[in-house]
Protein backbone atom coordinates (compact mmCIF):
# COMPACT_ATOMS: atom_id res chain seq x y z
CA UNK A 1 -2.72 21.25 -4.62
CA UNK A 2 1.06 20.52 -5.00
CA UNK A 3 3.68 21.07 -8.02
CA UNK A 4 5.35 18.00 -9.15
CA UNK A 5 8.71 18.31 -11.03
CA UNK A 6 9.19 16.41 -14.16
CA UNK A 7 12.62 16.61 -15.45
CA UNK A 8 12.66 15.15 -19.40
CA UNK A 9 15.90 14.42 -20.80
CA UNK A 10 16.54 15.13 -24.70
CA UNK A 11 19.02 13.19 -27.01
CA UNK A 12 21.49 15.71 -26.89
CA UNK A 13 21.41 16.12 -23.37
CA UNK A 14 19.57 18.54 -22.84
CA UNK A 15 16.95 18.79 -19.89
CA UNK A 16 13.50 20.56 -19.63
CA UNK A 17 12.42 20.58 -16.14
CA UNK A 18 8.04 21.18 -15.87
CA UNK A 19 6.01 21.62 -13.20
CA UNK A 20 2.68 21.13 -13.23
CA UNK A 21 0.14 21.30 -10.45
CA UNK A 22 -1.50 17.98 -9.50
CA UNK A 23 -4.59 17.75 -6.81
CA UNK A 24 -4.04 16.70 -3.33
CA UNK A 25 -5.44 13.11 -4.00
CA UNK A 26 -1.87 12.54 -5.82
CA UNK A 27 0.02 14.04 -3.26
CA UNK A 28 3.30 11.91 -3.04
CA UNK A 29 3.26 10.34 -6.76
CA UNK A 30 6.12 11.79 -8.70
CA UNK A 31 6.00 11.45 -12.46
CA UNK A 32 9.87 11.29 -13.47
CA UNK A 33 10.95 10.38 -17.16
CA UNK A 34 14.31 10.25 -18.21
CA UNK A 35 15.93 9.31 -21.09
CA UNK A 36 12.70 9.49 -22.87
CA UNK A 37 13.10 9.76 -27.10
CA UNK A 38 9.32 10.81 -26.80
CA UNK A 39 9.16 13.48 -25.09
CA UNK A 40 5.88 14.98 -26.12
CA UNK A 41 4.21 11.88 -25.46
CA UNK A 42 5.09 12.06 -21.81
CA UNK A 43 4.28 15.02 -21.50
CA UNK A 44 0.89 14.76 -22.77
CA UNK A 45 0.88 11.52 -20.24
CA UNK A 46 1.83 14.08 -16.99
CA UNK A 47 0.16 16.76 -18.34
CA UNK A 48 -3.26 14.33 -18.44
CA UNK A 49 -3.43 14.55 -14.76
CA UNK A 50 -2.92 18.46 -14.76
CA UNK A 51 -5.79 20.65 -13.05
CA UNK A 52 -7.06 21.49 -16.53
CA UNK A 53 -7.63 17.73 -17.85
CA UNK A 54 -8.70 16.82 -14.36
CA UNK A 55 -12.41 18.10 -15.03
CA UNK A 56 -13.49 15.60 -17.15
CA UNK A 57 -12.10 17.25 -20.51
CA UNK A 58 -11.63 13.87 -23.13
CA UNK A 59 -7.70 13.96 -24.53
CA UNK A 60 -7.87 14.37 -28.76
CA UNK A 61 -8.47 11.28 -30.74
CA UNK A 62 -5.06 12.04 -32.31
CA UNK A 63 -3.26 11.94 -29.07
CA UNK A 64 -4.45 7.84 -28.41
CA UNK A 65 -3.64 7.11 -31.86
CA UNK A 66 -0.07 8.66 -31.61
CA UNK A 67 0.38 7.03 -28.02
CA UNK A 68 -0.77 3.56 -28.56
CA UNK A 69 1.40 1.71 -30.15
CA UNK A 70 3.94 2.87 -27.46
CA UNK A 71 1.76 1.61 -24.89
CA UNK A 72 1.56 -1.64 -26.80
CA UNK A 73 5.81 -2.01 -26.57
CA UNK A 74 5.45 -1.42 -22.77
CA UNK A 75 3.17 -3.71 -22.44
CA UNK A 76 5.08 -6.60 -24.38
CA UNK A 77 8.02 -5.66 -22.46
CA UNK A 78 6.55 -5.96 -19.17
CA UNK A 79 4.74 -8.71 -19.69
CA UNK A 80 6.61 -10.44 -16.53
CA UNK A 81 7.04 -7.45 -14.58
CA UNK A 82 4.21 -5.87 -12.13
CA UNK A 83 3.96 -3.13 -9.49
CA UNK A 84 2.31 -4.42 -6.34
CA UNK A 85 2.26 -1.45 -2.99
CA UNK A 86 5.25 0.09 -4.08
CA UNK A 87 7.30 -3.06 -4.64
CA UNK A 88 8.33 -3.83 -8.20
CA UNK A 89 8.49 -8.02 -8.84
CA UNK A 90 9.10 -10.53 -11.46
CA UNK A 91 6.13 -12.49 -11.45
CA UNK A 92 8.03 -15.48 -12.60
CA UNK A 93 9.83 -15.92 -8.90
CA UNK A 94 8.09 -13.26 -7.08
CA UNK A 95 11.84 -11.35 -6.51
CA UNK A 96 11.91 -8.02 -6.21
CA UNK A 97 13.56 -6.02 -9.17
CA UNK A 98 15.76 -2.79 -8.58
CA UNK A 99 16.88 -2.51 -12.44
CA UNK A 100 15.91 1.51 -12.59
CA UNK A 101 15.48 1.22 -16.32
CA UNK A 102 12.31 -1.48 -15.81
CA UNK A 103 11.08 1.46 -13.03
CA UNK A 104 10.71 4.06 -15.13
CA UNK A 105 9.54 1.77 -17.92
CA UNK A 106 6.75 0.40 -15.34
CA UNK A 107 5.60 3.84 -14.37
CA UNK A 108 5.40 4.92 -17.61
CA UNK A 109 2.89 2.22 -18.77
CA UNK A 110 0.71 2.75 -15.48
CA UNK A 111 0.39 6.53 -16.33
CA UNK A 112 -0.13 6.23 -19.98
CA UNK A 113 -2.83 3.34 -19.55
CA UNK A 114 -4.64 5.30 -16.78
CA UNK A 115 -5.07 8.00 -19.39
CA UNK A 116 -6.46 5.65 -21.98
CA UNK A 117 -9.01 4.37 -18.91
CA UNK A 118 -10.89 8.06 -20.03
CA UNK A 119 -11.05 7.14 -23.56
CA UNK A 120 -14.80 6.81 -25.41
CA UNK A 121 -13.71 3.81 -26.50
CA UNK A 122 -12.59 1.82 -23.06
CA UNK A 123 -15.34 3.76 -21.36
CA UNK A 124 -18.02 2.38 -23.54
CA UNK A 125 -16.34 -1.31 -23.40
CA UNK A 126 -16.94 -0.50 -19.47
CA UNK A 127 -20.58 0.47 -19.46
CA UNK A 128 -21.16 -2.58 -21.43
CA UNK A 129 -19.16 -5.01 -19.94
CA UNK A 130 -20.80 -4.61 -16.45
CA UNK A 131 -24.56 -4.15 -17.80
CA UNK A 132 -23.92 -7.44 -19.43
CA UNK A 133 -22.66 -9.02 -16.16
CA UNK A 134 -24.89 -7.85 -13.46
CA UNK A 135 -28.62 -8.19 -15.83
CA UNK A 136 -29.24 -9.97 -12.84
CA UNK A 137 -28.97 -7.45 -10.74
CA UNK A 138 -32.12 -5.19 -9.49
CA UNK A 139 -30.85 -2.28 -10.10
CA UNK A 140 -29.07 -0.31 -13.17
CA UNK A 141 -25.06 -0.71 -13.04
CA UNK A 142 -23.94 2.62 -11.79
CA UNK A 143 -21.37 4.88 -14.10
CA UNK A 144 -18.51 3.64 -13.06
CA UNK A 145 -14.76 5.23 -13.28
CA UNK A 146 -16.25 8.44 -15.62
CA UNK A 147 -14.79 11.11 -13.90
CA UNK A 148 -11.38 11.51 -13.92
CA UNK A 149 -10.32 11.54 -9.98
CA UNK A 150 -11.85 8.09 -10.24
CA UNK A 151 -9.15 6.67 -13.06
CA UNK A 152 -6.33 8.67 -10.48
CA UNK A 153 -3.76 6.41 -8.36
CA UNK A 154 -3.95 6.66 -4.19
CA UNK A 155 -2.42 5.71 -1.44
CA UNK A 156 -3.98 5.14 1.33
CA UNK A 157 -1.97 4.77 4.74
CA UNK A 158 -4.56 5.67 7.45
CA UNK A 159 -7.79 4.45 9.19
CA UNK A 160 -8.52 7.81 8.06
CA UNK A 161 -8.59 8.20 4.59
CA UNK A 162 -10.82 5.19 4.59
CA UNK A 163 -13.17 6.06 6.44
CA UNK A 164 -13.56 9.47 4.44
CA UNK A 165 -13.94 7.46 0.91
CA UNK A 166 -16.51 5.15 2.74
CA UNK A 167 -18.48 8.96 3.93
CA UNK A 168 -18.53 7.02 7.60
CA UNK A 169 -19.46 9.56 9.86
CA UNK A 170 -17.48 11.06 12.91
CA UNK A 171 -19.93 9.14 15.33
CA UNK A 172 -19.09 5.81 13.79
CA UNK A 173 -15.50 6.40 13.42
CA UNK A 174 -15.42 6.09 17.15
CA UNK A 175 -16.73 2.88 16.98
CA UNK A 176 -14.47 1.68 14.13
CA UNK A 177 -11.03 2.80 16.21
CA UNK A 178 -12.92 1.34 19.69
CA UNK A 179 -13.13 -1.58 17.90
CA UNK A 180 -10.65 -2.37 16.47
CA UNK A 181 -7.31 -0.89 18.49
CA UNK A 182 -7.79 -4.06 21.00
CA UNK A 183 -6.60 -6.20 18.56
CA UNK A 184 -3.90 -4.78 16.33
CA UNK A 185 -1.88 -3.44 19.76
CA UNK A 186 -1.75 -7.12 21.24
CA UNK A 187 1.57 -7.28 22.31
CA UNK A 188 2.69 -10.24 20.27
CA UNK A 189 1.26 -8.16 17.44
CA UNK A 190 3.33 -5.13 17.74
CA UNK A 191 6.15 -6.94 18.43
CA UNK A 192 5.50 -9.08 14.92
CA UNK A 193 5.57 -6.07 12.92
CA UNK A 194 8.85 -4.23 14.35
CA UNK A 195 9.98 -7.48 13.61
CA UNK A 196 8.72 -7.89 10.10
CA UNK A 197 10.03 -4.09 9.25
CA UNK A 198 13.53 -4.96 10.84
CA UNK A 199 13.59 -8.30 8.70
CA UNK A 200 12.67 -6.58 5.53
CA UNK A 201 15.45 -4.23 6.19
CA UNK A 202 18.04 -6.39 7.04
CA UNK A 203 17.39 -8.19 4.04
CA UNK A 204 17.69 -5.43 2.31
CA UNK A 205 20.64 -4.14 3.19
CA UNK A 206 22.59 -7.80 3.26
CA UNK A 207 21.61 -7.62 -0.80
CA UNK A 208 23.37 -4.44 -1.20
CA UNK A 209 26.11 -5.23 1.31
CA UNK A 210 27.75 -7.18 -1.66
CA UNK A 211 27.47 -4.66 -4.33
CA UNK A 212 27.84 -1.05 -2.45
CA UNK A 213 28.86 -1.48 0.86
CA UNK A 214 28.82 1.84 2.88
CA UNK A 215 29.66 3.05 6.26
CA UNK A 216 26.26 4.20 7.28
CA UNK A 217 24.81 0.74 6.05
CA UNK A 218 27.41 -0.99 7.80
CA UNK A 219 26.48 0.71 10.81
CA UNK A 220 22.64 0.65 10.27
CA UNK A 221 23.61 -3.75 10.62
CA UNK A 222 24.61 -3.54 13.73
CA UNK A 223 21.42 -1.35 15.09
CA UNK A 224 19.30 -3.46 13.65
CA UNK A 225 20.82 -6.71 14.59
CA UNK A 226 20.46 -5.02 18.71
CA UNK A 227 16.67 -4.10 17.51
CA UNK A 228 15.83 -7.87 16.81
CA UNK A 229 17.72 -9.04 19.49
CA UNK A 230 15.84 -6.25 21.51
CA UNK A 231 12.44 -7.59 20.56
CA UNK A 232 13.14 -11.41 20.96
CA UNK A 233 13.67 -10.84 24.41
CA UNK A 234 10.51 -9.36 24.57
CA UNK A 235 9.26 -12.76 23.78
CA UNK A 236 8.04 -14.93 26.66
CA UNK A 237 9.64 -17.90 25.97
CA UNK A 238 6.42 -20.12 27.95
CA UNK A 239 3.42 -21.22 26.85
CA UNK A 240 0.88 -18.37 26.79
CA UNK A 241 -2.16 -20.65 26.31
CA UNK A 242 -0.95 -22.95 29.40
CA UNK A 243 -2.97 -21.98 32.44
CA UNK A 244 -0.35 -19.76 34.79
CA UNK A 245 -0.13 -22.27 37.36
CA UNK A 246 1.64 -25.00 34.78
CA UNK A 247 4.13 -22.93 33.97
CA UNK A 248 7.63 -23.03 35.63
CA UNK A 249 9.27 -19.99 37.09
CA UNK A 250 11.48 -18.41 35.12
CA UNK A 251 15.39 -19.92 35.30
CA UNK A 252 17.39 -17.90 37.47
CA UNK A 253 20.36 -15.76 35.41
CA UNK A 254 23.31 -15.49 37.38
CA UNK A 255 24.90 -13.12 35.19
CA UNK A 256 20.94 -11.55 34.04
CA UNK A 257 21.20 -8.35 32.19
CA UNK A 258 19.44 -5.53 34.12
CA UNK A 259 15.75 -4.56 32.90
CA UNK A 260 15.29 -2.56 29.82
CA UNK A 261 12.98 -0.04 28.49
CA UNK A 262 11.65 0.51 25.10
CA UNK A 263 13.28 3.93 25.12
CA UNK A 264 16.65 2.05 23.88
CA UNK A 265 14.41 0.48 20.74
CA UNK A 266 13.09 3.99 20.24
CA UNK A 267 16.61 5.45 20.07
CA UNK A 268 18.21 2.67 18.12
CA UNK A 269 15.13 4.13 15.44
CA UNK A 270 16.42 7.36 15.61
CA UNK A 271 20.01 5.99 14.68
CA UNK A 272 18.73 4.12 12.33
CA UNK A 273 17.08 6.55 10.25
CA UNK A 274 20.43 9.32 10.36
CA UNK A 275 22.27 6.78 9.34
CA UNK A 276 20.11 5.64 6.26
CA UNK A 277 18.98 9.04 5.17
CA UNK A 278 19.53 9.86 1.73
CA UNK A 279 19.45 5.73 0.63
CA UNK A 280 17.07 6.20 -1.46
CA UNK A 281 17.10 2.15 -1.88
CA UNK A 282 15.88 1.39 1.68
CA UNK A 283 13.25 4.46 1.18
CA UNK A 284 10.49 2.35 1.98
CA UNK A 285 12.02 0.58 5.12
CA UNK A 286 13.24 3.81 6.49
CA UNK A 287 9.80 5.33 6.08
CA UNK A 288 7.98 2.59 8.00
CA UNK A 289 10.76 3.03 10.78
CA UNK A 290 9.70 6.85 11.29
CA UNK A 291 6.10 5.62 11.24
CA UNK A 292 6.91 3.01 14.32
CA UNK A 293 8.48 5.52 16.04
CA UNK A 294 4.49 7.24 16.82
CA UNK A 295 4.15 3.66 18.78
CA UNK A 296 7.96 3.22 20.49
CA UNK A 297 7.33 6.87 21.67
CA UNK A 298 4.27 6.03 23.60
CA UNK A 299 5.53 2.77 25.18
CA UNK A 300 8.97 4.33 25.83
CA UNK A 301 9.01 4.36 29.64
CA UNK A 302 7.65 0.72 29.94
CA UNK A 303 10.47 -2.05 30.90
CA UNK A 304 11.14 -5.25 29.65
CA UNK A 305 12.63 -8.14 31.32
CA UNK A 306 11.75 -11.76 30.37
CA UNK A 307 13.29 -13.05 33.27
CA UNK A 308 10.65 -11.21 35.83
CA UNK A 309 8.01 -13.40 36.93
CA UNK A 310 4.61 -14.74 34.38
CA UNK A 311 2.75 -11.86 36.37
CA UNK A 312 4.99 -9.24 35.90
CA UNK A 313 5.68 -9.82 31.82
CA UNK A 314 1.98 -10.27 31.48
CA UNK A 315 1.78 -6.71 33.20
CA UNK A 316 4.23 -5.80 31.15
CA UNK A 317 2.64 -6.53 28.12
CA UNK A 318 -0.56 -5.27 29.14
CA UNK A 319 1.46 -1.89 29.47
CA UNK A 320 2.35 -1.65 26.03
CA UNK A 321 -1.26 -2.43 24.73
CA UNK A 322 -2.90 0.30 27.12
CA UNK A 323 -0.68 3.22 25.89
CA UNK A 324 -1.35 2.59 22.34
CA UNK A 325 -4.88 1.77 22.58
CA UNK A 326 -5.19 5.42 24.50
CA UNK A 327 -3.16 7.14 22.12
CA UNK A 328 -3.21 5.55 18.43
CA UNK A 329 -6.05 7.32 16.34
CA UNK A 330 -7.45 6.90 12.91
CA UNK A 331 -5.08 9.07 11.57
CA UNK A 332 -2.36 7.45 12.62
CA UNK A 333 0.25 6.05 10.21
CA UNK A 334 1.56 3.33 13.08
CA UNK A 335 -2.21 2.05 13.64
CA UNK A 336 -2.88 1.44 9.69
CA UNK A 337 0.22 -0.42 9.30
CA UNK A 338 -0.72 -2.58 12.14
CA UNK A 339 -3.87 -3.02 11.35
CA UNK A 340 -2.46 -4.01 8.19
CA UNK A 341 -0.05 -6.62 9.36
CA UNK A 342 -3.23 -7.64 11.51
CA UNK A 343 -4.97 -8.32 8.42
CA UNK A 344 -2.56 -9.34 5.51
CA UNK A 345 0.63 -9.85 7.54
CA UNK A 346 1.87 -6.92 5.54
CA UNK A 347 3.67 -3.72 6.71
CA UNK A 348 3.02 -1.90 3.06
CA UNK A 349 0.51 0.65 2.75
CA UNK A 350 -1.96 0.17 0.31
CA UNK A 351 -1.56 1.62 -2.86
CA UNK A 352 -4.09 1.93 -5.43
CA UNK A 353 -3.80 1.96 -8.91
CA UNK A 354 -7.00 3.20 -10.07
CA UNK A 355 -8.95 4.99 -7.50
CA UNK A 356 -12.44 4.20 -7.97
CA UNK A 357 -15.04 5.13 -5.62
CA UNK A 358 -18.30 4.38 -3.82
CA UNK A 359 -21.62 4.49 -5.50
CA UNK A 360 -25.20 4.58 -4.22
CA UNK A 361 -27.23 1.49 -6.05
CA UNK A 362 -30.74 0.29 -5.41
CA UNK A 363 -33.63 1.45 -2.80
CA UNK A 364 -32.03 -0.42 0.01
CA UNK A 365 -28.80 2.03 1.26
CA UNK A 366 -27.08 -0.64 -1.37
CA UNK A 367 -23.29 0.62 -2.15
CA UNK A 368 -21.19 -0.53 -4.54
CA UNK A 369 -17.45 -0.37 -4.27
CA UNK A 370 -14.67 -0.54 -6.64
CA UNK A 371 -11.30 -0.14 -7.18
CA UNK A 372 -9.13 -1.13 -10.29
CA UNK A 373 -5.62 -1.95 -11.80
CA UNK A 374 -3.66 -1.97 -14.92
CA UNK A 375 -1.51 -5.09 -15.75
CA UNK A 376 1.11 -5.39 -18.59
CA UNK A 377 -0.02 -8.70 -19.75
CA UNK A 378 -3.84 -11.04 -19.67
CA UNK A 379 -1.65 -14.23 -18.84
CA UNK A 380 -3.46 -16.50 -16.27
CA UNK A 381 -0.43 -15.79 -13.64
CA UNK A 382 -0.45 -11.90 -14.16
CA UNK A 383 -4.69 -11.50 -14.12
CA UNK A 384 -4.33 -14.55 -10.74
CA UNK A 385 -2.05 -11.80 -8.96
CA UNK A 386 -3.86 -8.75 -9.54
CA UNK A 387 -7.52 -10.27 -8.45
CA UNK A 388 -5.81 -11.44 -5.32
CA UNK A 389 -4.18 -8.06 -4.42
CA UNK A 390 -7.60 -6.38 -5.46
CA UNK A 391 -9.24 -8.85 -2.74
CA UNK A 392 -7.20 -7.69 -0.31
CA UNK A 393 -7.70 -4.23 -0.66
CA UNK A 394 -11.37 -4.60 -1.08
CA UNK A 395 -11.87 -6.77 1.87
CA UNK A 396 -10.17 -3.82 4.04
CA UNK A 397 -13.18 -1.30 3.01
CA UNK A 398 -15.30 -3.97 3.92
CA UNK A 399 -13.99 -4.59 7.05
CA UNK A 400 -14.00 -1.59 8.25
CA UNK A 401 -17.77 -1.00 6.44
CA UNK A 402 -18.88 -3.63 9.16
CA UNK A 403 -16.61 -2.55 11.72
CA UNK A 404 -18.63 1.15 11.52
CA UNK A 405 -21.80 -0.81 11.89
CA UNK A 406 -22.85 0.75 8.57
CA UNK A 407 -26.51 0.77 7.04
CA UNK A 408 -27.38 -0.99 4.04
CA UNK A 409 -25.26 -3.86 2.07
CA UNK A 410 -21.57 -2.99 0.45
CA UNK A 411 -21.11 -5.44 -2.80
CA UNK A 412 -17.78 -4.70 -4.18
CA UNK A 413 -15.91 -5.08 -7.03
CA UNK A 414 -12.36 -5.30 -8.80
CA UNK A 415 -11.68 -4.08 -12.86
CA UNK A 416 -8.69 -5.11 -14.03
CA UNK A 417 -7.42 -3.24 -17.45
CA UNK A 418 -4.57 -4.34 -20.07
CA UNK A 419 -3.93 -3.65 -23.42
CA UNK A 420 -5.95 -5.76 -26.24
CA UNK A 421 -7.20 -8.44 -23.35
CA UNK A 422 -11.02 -9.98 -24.08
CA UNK A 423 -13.72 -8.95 -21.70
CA UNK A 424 -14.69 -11.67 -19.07
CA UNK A 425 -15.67 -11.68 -15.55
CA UNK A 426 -14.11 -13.93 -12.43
CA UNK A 427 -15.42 -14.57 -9.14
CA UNK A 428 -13.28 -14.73 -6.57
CA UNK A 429 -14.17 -14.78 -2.40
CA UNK A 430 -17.71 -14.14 -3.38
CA UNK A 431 -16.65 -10.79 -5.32
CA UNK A 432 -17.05 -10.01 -8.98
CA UNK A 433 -13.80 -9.20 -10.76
CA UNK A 434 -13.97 -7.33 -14.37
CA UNK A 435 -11.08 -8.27 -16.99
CA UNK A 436 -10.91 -5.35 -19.63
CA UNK A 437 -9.45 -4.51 -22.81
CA UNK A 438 -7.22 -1.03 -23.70
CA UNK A 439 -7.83 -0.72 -27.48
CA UNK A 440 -8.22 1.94 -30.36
């Protein structure tokens, strides 16, 4: 369990500062209002999550009623606006939006339409919605999203924590790291993702450059301007799919920089992350930099030198793979978020909106996955961009289902909620995607 501080701010200015103890599935989701002219209503939103509601206890009619029409001005408001892994975006032009206001407006409508997921009403439009859709099926939908750790937001950032929602057992987790490490440590792999994390930052930072320039930011440039550089240099400029013999030796340097090690990327990290501590703007960016650092700590001692002969940067390369095949396991932060890039070409862990779970269906070791979102508005573009980034989430259980070598068939599924939307189903990739309505 772990207390969460939520700090409401009254029109006179003064603040009342609760804590309430959440359970360790929401471990790093903060609830923060400020400014709020409702107060009780979000507190009755945080307070929905407490350990007491968290046991299936059903929130007072009068509580929706009073609620609702606030959730309905959210929802008009945001009607452009979505929050996709932790990155807020106008759906319009796909930008990213850093207006705090809209942040604590977006949170706020997540939170209060999660808690309206446990109303009789929505849960009954459920049950009905997806007996109606699957009479073909040859078994009974199960009861999906009833209890309330099911309706709860996750994130989920490690091999780990997947395999423990998919109940894969310690034997096949084995397999499921054997299997896949080989792949998401190729060299041009790893390198792709520093890469992507650098970029992200850097683009980042040039943004704010214009409006708040600071020293440590300034500074932070420069290191990550040597990082890239760093890591194109790792790139062997030749062919890789030419045979070795076709491929000309490397051009003498006369002037060649001496060999380098990925110590200097390791420490240029750890520079990196003093300097930006406390920007609570490039939070995410710094936190995937401490997360790299697992790999550059391994691969420290191995040199680099593009110049060397094809042999030598092939052995090299082969280096870097080895030490984090040996090392990376499934709870590692670094291996998920190359595994992700693997996948998606993302460095974002994957966060979930509704939780879900796994359910037993059928005579047959059948499963049934799902997992769920709330969107502000049921306009083609907004419901198009939350059954894609359901997709991908779903198709990483279901990789790593097969990757375990798991028993029986895993059909999953995607329920997308928003306020007064009609009921209708989509197929998309072969999977069945549920459109739902939040009403009275």
């Amino acid at each position: 369990m772990e207390l969460v501080r939520i700090q409401c701010k009254f029109m006179i200015n003064f603040n009342v500062v609760v804590y309430i103890r959440l359970p360790n599935r929401l471990r790093g989701f903060k609830y923060v209002v400020r400014t709020m002219p409702n107060v009780a209503s979000c507190l009755n939103a945080a307070l929905y999550h407490s350990s007491e509601l968290s046991h299936g206890k059903i929130l007072p009619v009068k509580w929706y009623q009073e609620v609702f029409p606030r959730l309905q001005k959210l929802s008009h408001f945001l009607k452009n606006v979505d929050l996709v892994d932790g990155r807020l975006i106008n759906l319009e032009d796909n930008s990213t939006i850093r207006d705090e206001r809209i942040w604590h407006r977006i949170h706020n409508f997540k939170t209060l339409a999660r808690a309206f997921l446990g109303a009789p009403s929505v849960q009954e439009e459920l049950r009905r919605n997806m007996k109606a859709s699957m009479a073909d099926r040859k078994y009974t939908p199960p009861l999906c999203f009833t209890k309330s750790s099911e309706r709860e937001p996750i994130v989920i950032n490690s091999l780990k924590h997947v395999c423990n929602i998919l109940n894969i057992s310690a034997q096949q987790r084995k397999v499921v790291r054997a299997m896949i490490c080989p792949h998401v440590t190729q060299h041009k792999l790893w390198t792709a993702a520093l890469e992507e994390i650098l970029k992200g930052l850097k683009l980042e930072m040039d943004s704010m450059s214009h409006s708040c320039p600071t020293k440590g930011t300034s500074m932070a440039q420069q290191i990550v301007s040597s990082c890239l550089s760093f890591i194109d240099e790792t790139a062997y400029f030749h062919d890789q799919d030419s045979s070795s013999w076709m491929r000309p030796k490397p051009v003498k340097v006369v002037d060649s920089p001496s060999s380098h090690k990925w110590e200097e990327v390791l420490e240029m990290f750890n520079d990196l992350i003093n300097c930006l501590r406390g920007a609570e703007e490039l939070l995410f960016h710094v936190s995937k930099l401490d997360v790299m650092r697992e790999g550059l700590t391994l691969i420290k001692d191995v040199v680099v030198n593009r110049n060397h002969c094809f042999k030598e940067v092939r052995h090299q390369e082969s280096l870097v793979q080895k030490k984090l095949v040996k090392a990376l396991g499934l709870s590692s932060l670094c291996l998920f978020t190359l595994l992700q890039y693997y996948l998606y070409g993302t460095v974002r862990d994957m966060a979930v909106e509704v939780s879900g779970g796994l359910y037993e269906v059928g005579k047959e070791e059948a499963r049934l996955f799902c997992m769920g979102k709330v969107v502000a508005s049921d306009e083609e573009r907004m419901i198009s961009n939350g059954v894609k980034e359901l997709d991908r989430k779903l198709g990483l259980f279901k990789f790593v289902w097969e990757t375990a070598g798991m028993k029986g068939s895993l059909e999953l599924q995607g329920h997308i909620w928003c306020v007064g939307a009609m009921h209708r189903t989509l197929t998309y990739k072969g999977k069945l995607f549920f459109v739902h309505g939040i009403s009275l």
